[in-house]
N, C-alpha and C. Protein backbone atom coordinates (compact mmCIF):
# COMPACT_ATOMS: atom_id res chain seq x y z
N UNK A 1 0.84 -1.18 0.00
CA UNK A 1 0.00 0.00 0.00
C UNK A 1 0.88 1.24 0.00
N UNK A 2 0.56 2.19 -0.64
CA UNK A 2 1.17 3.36 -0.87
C UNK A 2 0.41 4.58 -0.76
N UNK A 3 0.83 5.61 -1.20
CA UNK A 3 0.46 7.00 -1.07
C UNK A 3 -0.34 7.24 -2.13
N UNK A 4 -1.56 8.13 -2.68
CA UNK A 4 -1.97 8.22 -3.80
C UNK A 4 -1.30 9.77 -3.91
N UNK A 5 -0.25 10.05 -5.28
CA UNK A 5 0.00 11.37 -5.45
C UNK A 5 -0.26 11.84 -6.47
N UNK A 6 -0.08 13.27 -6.82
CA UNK A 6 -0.44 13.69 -8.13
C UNK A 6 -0.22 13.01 -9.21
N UNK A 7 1.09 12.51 -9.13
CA UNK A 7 1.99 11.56 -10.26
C UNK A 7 0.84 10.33 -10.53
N UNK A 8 0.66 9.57 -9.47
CA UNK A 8 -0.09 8.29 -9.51
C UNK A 8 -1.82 8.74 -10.00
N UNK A 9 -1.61 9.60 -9.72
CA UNK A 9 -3.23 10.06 -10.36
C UNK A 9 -3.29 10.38 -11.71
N UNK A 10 -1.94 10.91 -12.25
CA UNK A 10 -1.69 11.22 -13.45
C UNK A 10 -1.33 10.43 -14.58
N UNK A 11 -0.59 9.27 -13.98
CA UNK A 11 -0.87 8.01 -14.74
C UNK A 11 -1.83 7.07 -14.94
N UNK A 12 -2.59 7.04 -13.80
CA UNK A 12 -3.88 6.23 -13.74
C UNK A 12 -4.62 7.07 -15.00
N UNK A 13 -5.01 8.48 -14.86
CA UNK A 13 -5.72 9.07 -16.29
C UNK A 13 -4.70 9.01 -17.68
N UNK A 14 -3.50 8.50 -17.56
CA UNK A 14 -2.41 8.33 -18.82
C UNK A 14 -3.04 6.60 -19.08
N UNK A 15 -3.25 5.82 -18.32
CA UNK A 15 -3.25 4.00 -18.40
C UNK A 15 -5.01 3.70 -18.74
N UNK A 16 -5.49 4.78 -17.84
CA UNK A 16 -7.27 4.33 -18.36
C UNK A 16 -7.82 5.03 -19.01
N UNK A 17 -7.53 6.19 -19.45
CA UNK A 17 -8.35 6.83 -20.62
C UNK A 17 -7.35 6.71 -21.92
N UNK A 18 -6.58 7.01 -21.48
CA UNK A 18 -5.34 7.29 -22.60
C UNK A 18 -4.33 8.35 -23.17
N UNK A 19 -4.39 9.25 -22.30
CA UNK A 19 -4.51 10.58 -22.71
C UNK A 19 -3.04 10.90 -22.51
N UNK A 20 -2.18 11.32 -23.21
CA UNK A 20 -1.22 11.64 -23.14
C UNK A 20 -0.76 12.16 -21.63
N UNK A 21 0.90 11.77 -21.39
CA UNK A 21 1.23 11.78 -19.75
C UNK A 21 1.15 13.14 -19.47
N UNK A 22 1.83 13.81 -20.46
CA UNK A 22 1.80 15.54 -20.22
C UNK A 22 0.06 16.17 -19.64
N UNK A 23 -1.08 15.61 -20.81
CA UNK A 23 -1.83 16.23 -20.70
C UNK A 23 -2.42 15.77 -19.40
N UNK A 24 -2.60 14.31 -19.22
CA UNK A 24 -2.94 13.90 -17.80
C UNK A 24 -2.34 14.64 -16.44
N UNK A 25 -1.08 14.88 -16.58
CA UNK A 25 -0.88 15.79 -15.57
C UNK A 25 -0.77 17.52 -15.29
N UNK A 26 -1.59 18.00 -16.63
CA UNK A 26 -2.06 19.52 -16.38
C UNK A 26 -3.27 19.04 -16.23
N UNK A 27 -4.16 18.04 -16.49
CA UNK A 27 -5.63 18.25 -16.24
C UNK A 27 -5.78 17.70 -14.41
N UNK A 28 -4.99 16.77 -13.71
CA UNK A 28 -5.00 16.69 -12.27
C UNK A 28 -4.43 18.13 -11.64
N UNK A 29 -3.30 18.80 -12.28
CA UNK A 29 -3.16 20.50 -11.78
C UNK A 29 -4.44 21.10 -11.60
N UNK A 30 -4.56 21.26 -12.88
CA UNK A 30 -5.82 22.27 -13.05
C UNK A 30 -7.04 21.24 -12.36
N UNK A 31 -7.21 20.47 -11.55
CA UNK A 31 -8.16 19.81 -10.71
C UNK A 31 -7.80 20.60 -9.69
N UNK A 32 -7.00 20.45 -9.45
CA UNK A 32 -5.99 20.88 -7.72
C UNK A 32 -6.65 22.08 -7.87
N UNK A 33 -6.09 22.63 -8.58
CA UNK A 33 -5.98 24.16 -8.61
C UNK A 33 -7.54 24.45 -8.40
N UNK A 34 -8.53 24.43 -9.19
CA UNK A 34 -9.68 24.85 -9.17
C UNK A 34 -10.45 24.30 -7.73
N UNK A 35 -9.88 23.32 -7.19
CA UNK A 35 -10.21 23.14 -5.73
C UNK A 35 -9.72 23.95 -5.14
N UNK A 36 -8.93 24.42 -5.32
CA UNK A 36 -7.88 25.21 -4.16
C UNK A 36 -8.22 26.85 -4.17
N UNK A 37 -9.00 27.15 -5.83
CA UNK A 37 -9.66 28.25 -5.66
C UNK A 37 -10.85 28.63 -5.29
N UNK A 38 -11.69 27.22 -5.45
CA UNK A 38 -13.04 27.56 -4.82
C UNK A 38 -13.28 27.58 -3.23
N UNK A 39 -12.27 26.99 -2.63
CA UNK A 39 -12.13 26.73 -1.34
C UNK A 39 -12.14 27.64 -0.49
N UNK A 40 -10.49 28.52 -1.44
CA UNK A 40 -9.95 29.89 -1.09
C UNK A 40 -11.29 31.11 -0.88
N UNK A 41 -12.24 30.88 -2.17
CA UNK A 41 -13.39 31.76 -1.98
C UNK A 41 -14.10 31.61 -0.85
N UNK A 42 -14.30 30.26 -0.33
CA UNK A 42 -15.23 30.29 0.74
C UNK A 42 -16.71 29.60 0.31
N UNK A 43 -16.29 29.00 -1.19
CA UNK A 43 -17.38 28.06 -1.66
C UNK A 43 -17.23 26.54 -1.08
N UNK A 44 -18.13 25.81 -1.33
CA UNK A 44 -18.44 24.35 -1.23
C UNK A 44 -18.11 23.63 -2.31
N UNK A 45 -17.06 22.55 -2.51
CA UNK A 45 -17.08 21.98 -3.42
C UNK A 45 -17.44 20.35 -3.53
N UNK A 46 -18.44 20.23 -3.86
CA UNK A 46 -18.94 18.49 -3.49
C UNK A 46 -18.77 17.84 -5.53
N UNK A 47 -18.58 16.43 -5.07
CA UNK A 47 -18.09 15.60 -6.28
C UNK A 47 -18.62 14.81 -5.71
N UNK A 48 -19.52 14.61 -6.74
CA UNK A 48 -20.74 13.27 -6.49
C UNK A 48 -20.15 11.92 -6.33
N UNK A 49 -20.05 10.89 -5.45
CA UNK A 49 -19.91 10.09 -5.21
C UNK A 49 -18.51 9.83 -4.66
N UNK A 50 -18.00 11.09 -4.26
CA UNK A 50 -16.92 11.35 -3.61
C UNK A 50 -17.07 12.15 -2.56
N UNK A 51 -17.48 13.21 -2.18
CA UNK A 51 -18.06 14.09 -0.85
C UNK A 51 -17.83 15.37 -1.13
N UNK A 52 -17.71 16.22 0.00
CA UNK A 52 -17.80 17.44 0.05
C UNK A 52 -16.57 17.96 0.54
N UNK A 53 -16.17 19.17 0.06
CA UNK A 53 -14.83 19.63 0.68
C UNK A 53 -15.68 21.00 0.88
N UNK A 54 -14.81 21.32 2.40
CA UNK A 54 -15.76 23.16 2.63
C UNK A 54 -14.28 23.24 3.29
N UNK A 55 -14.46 24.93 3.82
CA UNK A 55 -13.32 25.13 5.22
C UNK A 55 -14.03 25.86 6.16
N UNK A 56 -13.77 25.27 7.27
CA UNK A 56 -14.56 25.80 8.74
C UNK A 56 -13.09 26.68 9.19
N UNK A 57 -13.97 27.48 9.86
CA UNK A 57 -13.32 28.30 10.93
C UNK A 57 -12.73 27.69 12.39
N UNK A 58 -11.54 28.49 12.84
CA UNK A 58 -11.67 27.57 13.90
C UNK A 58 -11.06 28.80 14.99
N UNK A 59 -11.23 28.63 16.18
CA UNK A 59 -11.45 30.09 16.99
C UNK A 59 -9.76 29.47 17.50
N UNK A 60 -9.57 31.20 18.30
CA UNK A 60 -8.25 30.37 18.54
C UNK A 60 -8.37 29.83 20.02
N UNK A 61 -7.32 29.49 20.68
CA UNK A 61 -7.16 28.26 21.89
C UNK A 61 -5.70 28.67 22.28
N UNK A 62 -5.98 27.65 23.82
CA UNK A 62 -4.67 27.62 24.26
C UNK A 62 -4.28 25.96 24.09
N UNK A 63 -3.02 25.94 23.38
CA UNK A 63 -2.62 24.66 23.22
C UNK A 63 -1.06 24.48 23.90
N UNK A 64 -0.35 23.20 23.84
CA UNK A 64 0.73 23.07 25.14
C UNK A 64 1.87 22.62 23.78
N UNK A 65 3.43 23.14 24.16
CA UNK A 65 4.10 22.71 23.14
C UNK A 65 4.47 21.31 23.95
N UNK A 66 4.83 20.18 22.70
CA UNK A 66 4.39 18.75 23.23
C UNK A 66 5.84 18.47 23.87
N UNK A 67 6.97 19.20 23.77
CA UNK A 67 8.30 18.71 23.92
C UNK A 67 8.92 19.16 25.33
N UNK A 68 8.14 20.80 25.64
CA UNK A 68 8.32 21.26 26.60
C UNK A 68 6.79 21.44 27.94
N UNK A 69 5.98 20.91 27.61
CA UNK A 69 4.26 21.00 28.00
C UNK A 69 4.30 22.73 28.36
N UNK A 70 5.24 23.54 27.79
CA UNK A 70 4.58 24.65 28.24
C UNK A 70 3.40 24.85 27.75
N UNK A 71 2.65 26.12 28.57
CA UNK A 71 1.34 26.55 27.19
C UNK A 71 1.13 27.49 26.25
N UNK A 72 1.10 27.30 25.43
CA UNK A 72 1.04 27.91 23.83
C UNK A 72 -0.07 28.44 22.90
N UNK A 73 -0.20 29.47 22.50
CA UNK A 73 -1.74 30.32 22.08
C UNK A 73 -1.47 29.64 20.94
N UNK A 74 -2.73 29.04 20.29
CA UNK A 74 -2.90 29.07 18.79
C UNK A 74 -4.04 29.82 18.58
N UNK A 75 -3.26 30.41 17.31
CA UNK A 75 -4.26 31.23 16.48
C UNK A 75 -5.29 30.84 15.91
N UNK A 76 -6.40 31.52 15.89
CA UNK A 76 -7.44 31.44 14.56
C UNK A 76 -6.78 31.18 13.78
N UNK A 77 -7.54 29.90 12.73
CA UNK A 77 -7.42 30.17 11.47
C UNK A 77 -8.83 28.65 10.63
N UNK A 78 -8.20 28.52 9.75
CA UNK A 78 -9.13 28.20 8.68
C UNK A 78 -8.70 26.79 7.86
N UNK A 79 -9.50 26.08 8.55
CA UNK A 79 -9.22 24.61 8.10
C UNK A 79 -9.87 24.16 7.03
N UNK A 80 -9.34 23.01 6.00
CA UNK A 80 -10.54 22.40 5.29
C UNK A 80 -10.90 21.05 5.49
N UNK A 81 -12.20 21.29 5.67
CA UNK A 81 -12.55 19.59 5.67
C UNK A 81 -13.36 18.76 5.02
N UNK A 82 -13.21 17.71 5.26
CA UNK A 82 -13.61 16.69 3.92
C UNK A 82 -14.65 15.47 4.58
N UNK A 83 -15.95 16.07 3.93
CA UNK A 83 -17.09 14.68 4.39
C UNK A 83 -17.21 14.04 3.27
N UNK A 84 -16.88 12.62 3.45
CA UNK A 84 -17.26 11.40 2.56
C UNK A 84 -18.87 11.35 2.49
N UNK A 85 -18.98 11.13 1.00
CA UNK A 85 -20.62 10.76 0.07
C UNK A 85 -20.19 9.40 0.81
N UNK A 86 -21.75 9.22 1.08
CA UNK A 86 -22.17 8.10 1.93
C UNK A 86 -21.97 6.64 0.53
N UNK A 87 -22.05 7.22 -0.89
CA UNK A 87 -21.44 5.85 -1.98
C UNK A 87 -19.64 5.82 -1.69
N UNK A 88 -19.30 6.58 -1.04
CA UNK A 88 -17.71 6.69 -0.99
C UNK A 88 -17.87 5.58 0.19
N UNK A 89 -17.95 5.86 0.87
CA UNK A 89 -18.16 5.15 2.34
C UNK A 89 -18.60 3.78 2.52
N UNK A 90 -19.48 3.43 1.47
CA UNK A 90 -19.72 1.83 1.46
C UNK A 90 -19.17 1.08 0.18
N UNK A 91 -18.62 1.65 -0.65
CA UNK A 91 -17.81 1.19 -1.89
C UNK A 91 -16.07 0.73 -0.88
N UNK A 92 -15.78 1.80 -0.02
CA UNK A 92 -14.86 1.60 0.94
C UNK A 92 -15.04 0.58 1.33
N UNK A 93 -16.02 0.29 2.69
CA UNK A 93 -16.43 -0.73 3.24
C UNK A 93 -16.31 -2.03 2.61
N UNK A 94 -17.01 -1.91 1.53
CA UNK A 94 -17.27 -3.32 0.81
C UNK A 94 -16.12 -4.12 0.15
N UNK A 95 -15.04 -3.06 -0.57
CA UNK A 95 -13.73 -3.13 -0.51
C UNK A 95 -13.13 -3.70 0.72
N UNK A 96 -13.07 -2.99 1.59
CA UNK A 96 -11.98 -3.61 2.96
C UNK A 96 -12.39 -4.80 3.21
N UNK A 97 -13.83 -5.39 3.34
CA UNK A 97 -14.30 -6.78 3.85
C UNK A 97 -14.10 -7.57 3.11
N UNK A 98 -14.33 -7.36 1.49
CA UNK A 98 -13.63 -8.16 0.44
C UNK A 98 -11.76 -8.48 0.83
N UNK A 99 -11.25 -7.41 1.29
CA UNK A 99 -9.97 -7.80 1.02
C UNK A 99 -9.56 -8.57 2.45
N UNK A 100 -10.15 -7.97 3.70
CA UNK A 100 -10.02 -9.15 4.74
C UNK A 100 -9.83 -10.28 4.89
N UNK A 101 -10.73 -10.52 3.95
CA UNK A 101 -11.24 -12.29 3.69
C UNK A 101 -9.93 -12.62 3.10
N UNK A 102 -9.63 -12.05 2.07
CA UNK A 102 -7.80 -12.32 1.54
C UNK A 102 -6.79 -12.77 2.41
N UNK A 103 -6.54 -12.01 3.60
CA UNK A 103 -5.89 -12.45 4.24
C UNK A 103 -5.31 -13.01 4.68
């Protein structure tokens, strides 16, 4: 098991559609990218049968540095997060129990 990265995403659209390696990997950019701008706006971006990406706010806190337990202010700031489509979630599932049984 490995990492899924841009590269590996970029060949998977080079091996199953066909599409030249170059072009496969400006069309996963320009994926990135257009996530990364709608996000930036403060829009919702959901992909059907994949989930929703938004970014929540998050207030700031007192948190402890882990090496020294002193205590440490974190700032506000602005997370993104990612809810799995409930077909993401049991295509998963059904996957892992299939491969259990492998074992």
């Amino acid at each position: 098991m490995g990492t899924v990265t841009r590269a590996s995403l970029a060949e998977a659209l080079w091996r199953e559609v066909g599409l030249p390696r170059a072009e496969a990997e400006r069309i996963v950019e320009a994926v990135i990218e257009e996530l990364t701008e709608r996000l930036a706006a403060g829009e919702k971006v959901k992909i059907t049968n994949l989930g929703t990406f938004s970014v929540r706010a998050k207030g700031p806190r007192m948190g402890r540095n882990p090496k020294t337990g002193t205590p440490a202010p974190v700032a506000a700031r602005r997370v993104v997060v990612f809810r799995p489509s409930r077909a993401l979630k049991t295509g998963v599932n059904a996957r892992m129990s299939g491969a259990a049984g492998e074992t």
